[in-house]
C-alpha atoms as a PDB file:
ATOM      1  CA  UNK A   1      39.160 144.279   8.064  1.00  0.00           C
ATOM      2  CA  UNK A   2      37.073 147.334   7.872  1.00  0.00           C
ATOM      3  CA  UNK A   3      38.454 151.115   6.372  1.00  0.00           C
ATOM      4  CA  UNK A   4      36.333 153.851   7.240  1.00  0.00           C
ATOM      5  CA  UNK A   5      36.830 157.218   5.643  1.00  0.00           C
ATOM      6  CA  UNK A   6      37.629 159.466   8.443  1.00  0.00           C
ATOM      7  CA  UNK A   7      37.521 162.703   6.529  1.00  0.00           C
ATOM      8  CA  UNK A   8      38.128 164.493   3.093  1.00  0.00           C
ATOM      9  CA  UNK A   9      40.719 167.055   2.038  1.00  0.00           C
ATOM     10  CA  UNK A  10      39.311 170.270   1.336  1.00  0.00           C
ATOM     11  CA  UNK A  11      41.800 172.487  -0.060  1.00  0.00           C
ATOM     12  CA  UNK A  12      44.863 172.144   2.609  1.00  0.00           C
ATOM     13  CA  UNK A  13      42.294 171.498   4.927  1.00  0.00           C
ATOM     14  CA  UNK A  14      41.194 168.117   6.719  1.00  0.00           C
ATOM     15  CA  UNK A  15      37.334 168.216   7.635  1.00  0.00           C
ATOM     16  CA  UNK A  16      36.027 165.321   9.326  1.00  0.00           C
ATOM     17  CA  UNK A  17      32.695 163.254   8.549  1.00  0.00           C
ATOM     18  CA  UNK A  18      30.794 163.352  11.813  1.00  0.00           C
ATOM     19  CA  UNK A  19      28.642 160.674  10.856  1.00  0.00           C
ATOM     20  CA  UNK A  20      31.970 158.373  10.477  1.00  0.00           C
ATOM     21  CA  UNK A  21      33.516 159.411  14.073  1.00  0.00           C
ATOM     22  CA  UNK A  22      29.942 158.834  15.369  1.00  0.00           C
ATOM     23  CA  UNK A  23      29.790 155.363  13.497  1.00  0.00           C
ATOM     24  CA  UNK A  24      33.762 154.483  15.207  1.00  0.00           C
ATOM     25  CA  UNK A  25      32.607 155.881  18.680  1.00  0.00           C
ATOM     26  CA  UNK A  26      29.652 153.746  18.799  1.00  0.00           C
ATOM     27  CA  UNK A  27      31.857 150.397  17.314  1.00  0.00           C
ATOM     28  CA  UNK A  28      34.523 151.510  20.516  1.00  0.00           C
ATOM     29  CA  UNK A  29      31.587 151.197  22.744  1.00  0.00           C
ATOM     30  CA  UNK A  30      30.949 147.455  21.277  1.00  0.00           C
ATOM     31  CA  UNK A  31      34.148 146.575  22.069  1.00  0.00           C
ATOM     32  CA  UNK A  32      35.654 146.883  18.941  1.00  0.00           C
ATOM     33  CA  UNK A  33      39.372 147.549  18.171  1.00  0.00           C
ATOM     34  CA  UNK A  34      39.904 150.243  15.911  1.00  0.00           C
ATOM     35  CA  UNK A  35      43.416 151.521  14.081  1.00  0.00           C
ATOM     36  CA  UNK A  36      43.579 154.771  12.314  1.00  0.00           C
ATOM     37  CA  UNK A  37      45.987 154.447   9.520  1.00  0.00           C
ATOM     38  CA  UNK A  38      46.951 156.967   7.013  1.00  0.00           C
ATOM     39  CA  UNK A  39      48.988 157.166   4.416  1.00  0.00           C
ATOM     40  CA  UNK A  40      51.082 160.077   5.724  1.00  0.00           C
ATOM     41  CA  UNK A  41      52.329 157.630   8.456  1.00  0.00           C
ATOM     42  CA  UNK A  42      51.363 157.037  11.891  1.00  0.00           C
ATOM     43  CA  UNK A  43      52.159 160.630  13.256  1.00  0.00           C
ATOM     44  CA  UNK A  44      50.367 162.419  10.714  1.00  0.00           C
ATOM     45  CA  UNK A  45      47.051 159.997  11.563  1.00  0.00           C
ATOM     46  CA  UNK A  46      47.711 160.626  15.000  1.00  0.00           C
ATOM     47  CA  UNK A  47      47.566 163.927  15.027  1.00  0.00           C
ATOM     48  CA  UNK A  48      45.147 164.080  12.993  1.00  0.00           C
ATOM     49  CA  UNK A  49      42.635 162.014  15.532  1.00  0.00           C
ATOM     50  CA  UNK A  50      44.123 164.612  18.409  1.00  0.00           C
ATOM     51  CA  UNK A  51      42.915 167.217  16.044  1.00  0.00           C
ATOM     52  CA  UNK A  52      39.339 165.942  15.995  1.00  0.00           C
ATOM     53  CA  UNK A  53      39.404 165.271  19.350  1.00  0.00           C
ATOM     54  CA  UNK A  54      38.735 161.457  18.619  1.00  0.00           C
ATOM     55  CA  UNK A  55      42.222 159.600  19.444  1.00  0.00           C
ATOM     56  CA  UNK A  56      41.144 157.816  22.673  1.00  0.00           C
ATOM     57  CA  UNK A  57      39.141 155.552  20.751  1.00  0.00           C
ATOM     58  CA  UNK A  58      41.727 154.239  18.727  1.00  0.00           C
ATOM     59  CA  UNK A  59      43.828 150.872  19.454  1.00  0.00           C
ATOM     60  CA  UNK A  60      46.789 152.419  17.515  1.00  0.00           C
ATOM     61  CA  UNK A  61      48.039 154.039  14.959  1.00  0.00           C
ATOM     62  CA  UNK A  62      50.073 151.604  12.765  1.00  0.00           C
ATOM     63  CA  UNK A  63      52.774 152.625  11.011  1.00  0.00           C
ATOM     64  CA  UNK A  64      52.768 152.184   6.671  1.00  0.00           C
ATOM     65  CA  UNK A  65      54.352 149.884   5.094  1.00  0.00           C
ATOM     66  CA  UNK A  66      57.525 149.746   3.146  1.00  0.00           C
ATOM     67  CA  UNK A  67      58.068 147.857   0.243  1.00  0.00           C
END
């Protein structure tokens, strides 16, 4: 398994790291499948994909884990 930083919090802000979604996009078009995960749960990494206009290239968006 491989975690890729997606983007940083700046203030309440999310900004993405183009290089990353470049890095993903190009891994999608190898035929890889990719899950965005995120700590605020599976909506909140969701939306945050639909935000950078990036969720199409995600396999899903699993949900956290509950201990």
């Amino acid at each position: 398994m491989l975690m890729i930083l997606l983007s940083v919090a700046f203030g309440s802000s999310l900004l993405p790291i183009p290089a990353t979604i470049e890095h993903l996009k190009t891994l999608k078009k190898q035929g890889a499948n990719i899950y965005c995960w995120s700590s605020g749960g599976a909506d909140y990494a969701k939306k945050s994909a639909t935000e950078f206009g990036i969720a199409d290239i995600f396999t899903a968006f699993p949900a956290r884990s509950h201990d």
